[in-house]
C-alpha atoms as a PDB file:
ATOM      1  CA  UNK A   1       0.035 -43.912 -39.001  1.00  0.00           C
ATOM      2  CA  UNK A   2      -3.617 -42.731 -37.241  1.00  0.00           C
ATOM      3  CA  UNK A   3      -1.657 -42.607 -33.688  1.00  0.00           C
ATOM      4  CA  UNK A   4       0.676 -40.246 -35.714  1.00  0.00           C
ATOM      5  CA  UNK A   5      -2.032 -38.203 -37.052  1.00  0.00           C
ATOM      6  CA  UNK A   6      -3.696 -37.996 -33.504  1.00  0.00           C
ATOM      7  CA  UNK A   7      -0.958 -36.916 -31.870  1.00  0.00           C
ATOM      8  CA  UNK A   8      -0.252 -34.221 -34.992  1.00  0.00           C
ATOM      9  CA  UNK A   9      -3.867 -32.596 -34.605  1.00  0.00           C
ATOM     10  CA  UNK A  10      -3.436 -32.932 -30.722  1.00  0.00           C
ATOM     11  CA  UNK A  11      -0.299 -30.625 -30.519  1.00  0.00           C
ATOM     12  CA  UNK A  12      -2.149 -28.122 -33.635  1.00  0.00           C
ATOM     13  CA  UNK A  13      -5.036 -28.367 -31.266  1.00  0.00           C
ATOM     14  CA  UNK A  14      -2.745 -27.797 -28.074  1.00  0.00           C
ATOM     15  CA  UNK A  15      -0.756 -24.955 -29.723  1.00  0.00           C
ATOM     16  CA  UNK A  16      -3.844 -23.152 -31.136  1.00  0.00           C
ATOM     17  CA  UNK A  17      -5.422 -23.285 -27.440  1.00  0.00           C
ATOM     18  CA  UNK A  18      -2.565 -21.929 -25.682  1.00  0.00           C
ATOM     19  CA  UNK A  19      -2.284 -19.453 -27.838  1.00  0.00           C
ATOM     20  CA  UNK A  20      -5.439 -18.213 -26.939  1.00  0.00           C
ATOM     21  CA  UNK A  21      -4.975 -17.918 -23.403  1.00  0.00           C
ATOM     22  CA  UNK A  22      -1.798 -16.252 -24.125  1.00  0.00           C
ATOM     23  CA  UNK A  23      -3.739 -13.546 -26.105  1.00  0.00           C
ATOM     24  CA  UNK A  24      -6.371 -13.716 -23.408  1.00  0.00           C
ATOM     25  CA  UNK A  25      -3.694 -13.037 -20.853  1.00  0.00           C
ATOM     26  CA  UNK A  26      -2.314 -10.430 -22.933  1.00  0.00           C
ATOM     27  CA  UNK A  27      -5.628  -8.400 -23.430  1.00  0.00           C
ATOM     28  CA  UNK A  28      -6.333  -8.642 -19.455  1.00  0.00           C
ATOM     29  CA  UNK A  29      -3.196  -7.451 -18.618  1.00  0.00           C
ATOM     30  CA  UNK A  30      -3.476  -4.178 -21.340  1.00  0.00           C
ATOM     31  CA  UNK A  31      -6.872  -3.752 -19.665  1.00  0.00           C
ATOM     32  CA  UNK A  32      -5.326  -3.758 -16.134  1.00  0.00           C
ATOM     33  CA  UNK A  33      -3.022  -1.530 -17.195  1.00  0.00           C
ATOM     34  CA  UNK A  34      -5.202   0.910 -19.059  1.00  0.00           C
ATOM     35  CA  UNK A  35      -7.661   1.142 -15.358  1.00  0.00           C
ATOM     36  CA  UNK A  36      -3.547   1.904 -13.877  1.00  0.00           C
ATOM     37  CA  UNK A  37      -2.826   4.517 -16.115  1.00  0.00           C
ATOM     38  CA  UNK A  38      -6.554   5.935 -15.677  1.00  0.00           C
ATOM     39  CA  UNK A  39      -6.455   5.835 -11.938  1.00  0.00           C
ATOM     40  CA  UNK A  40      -2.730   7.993 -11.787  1.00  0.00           C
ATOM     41  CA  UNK A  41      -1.283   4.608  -9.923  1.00  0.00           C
ATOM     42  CA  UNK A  42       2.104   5.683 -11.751  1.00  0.00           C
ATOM     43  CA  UNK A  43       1.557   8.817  -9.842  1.00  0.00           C
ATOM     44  CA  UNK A  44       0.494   7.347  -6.328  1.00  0.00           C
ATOM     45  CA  UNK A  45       3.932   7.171  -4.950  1.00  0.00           C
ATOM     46  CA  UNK A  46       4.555  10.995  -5.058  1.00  0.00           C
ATOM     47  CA  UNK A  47       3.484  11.861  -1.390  1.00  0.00           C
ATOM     48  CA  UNK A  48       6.075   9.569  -0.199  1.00  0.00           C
ATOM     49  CA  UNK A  49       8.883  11.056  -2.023  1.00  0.00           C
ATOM     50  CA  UNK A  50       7.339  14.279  -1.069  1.00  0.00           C
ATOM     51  CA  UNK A  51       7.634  13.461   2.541  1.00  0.00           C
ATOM     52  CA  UNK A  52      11.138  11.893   2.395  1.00  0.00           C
ATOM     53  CA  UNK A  53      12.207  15.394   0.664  1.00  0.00           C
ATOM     54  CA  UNK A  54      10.486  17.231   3.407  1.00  0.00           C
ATOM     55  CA  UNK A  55      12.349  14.862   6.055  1.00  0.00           C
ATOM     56  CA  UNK A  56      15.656  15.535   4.900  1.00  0.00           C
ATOM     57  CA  UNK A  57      15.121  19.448   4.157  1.00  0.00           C
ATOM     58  CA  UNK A  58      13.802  19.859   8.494  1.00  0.00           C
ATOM     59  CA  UNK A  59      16.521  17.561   9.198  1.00  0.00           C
ATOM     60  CA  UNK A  60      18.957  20.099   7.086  1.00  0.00           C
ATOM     61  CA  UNK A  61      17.542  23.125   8.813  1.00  0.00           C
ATOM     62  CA  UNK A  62      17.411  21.539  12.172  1.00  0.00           C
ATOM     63  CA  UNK A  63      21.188  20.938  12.259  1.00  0.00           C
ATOM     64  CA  UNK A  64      21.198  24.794  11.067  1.00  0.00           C
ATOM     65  CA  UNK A  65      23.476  23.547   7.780  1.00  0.00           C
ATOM     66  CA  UNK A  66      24.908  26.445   6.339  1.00  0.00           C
ATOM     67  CA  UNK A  67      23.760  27.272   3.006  1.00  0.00           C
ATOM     68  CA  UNK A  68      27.240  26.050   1.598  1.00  0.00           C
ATOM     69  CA  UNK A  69      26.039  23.097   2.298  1.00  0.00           C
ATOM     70  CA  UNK A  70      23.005  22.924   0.307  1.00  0.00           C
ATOM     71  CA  UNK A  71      24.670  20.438  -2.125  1.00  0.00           C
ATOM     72  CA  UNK A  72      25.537  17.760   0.532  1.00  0.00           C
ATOM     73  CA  UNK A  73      21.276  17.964   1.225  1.00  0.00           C
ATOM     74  CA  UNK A  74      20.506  17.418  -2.860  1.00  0.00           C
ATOM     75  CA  UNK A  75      22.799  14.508  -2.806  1.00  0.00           C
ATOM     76  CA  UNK A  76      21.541  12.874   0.035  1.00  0.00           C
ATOM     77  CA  UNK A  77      17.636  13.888  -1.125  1.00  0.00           C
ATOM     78  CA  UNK A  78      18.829  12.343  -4.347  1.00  0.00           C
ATOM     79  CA  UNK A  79      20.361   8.717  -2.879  1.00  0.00           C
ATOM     80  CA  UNK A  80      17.125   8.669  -1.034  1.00  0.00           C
ATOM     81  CA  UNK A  81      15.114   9.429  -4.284  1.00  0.00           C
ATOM     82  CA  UNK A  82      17.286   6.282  -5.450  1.00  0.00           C
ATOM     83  CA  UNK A  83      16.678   4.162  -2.910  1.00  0.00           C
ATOM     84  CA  UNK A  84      12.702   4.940  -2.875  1.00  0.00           C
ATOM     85  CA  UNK A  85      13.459   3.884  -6.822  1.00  0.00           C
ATOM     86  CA  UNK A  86      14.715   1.038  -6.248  1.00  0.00           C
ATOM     87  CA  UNK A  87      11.949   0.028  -3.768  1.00  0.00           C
ATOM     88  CA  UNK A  88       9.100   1.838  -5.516  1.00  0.00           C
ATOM     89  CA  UNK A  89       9.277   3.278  -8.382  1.00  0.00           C
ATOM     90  CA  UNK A  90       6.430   2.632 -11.006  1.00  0.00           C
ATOM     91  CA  UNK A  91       8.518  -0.064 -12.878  1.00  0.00           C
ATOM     92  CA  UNK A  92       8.630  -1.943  -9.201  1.00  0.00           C
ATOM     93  CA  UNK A  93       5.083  -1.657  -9.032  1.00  0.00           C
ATOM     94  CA  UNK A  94       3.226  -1.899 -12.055  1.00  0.00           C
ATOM     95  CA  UNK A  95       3.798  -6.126 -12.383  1.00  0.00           C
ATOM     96  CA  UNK A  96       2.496  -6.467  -8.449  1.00  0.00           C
ATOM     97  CA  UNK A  97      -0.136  -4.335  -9.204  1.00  0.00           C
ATOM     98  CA  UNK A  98      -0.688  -5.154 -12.840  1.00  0.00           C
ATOM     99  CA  UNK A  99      -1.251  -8.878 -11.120  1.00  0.00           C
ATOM    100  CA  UNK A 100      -3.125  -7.668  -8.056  1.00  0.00           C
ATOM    101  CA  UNK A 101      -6.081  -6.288 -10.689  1.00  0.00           C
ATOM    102  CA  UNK A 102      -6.124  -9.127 -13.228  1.00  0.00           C
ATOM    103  CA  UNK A 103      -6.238 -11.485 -10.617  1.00  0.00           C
ATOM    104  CA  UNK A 104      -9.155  -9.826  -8.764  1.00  0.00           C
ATOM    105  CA  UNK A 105     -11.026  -8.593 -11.614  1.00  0.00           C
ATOM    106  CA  UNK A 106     -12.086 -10.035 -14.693  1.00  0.00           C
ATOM    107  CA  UNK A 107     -10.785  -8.628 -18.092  1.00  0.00           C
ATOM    108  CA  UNK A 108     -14.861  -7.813 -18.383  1.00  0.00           C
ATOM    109  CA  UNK A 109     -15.076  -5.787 -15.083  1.00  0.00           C
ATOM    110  CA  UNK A 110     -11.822  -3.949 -15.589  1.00  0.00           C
ATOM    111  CA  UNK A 111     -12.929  -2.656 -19.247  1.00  0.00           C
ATOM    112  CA  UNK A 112     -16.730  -2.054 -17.267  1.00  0.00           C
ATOM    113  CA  UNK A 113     -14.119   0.067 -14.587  1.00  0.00           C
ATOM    114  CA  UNK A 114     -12.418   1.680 -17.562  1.00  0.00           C
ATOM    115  CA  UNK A 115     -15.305   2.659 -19.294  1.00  0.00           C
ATOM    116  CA  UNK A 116     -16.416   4.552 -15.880  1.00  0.00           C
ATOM    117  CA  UNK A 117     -13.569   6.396 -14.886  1.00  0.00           C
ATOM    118  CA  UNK A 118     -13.529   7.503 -18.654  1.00  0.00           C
ATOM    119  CA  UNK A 119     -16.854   8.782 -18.330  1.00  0.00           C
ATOM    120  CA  UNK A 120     -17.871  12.337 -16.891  1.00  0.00           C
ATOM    121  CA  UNK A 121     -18.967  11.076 -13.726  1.00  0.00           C
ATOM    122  CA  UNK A 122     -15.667   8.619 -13.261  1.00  0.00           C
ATOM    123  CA  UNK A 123     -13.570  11.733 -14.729  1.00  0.00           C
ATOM    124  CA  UNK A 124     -14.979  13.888 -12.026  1.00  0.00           C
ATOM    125  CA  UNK A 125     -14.200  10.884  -9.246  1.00  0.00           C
ATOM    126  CA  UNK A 126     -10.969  10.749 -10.217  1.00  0.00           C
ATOM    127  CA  UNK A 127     -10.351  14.167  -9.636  1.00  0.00           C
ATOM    128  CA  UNK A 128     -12.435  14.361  -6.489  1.00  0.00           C
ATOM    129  CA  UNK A 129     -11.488  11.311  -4.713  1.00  0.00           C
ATOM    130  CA  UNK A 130      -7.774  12.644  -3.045  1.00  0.00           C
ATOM    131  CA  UNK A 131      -9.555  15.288  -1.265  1.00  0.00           C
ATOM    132  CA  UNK A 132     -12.328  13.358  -0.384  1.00  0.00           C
ATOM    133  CA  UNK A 133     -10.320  10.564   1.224  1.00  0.00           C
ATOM    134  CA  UNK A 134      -8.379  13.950   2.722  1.00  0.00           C
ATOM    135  CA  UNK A 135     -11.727  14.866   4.453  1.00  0.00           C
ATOM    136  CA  UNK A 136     -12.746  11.562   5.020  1.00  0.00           C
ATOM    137  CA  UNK A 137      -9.391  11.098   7.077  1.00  0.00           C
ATOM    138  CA  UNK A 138      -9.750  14.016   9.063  1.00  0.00           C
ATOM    139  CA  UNK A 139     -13.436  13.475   9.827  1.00  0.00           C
ATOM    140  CA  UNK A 140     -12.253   9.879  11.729  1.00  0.00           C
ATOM    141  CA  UNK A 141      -9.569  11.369  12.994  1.00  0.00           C
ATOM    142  CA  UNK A 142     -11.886  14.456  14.598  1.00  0.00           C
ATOM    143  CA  UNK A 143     -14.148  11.978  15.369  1.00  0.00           C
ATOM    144  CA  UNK A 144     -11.845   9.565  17.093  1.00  0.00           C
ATOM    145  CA  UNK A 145      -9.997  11.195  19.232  1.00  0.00           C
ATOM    146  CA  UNK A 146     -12.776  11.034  22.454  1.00  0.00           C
ATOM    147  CA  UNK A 147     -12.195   7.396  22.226  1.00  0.00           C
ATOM    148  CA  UNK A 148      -8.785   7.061  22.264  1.00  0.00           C
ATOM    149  CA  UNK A 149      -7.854   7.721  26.121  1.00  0.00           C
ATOM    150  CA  UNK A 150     -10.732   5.601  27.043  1.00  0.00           C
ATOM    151  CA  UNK A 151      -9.222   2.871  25.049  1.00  0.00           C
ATOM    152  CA  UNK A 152      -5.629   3.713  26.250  1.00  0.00           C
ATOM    153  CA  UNK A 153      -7.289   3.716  29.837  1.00  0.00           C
ATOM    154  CA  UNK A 154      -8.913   0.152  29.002  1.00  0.00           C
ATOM    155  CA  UNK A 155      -5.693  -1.607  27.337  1.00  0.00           C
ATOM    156  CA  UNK A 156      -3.861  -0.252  30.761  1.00  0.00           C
ATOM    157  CA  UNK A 157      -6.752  -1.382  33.205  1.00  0.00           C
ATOM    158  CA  UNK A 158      -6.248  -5.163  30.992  1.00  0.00           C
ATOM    159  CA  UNK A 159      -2.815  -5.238  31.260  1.00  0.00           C
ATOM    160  CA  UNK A 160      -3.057  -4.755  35.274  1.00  0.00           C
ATOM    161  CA  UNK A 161      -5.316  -6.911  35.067  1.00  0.00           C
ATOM    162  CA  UNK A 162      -3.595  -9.701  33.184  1.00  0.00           C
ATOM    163  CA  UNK A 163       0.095  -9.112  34.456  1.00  0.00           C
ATOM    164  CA  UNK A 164       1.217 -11.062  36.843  1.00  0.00           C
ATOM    165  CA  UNK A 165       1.354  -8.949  40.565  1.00  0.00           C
ATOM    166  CA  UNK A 166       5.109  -8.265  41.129  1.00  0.00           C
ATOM    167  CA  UNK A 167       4.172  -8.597  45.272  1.00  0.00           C
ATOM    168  CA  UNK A 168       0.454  -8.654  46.530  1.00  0.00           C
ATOM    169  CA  UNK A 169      -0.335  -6.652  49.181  1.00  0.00           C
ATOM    170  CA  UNK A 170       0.342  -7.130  52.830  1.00  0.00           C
ATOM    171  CA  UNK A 171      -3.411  -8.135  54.524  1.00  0.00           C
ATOM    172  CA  UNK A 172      -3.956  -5.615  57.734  1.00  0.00           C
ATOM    173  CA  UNK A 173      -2.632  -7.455  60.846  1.00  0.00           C
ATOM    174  CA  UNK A 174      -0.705 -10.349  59.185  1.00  0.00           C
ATOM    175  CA  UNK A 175       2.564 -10.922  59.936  1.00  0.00           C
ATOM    176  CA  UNK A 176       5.206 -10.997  57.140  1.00  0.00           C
ATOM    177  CA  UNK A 177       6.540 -14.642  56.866  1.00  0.00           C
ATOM    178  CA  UNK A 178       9.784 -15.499  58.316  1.00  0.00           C
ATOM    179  CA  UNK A 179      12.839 -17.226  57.129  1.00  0.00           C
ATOM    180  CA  UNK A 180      13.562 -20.508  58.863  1.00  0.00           C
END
């Protein structure tokens, strides 16, 4: 009968417990996916449907599509919308990145994140921080281009280097060999 009652307050003890994590699970996740919402992550995918639009509307004019055929462009902008959807779309994401956060933050930090980015300063980073990274982008990119034909110039001088010499180079004077 005290084995019974062991086991009995084991599994009450067992179930209380994992209850707890579940509810500590529970809360992380809501706080991950409070710092989501704050950051605009539902939004960060916009660009790249942006850009497909844009690919298919040159593509449209490049072919010089008459304007009849306007409707055969929406459908195919739309199948692509679909198929960016299906690949990317917000309810794709959010459990990846929902994860990615919880698993690299704890619930603590993310609420200490959250309590930031809600405050005038994190507000004002939020709104700042696309055209910053804009800037920062062009500022390597400005600042990078010297380098790239001397690295171009360096990854052919290695490869020379490195590949094998399709036929070296007859010394002055010798004689080519001959066949027996």
């Amino acid at each position: 009968m005290t084995k019974l009652r062991v086991l009995c307050s084991a599994a009450v003890l067992l179930a209380c417990a994992s209850g707890q994590v579940l509810a500590d699970a529970a809360s992380h996740t809501a706080s991950a996916e409070t710092f989501l919402k704050l950051m605009n992550a539902d939004k960060g995918t916009v660009g790249l449907y942006g850009q497909v639009q844009q690919m298919f509307s040159q593509r449209f004019e490049q072919l010089k599509a008459p304007a009849a055929k306007k409707a055969t462009l929406e459908t195919y902008t739309a199948k692509a919308n679909a198929a960016l959807d299906g690949a990317v779309g917000w309810d794709k994401l959010k459990p990846d990145l929902v994860k990615l956060y919880t698993s690299n933050f704890s619930e603590s930090e993310l609420k200490d994140m959250i309590a930031f980015y809600q405050s005038s300063t994190g507000k004002k980073m939020l709104e700042k921080m696309p055209q910053l990274s804009g800037e920062a982008a062009r500022i390597t990119q400005v600042r990078l281009e010297p380098a790239v034909p001397v690295v171009n110039k360096l990854l052919e001088d290695m490869t020379a280097e490195l590949s094998p010499k399709s036929a070296e180079p007859a010394k002055k004077g010798a004689e080519p060999a001959k066949k027996p």
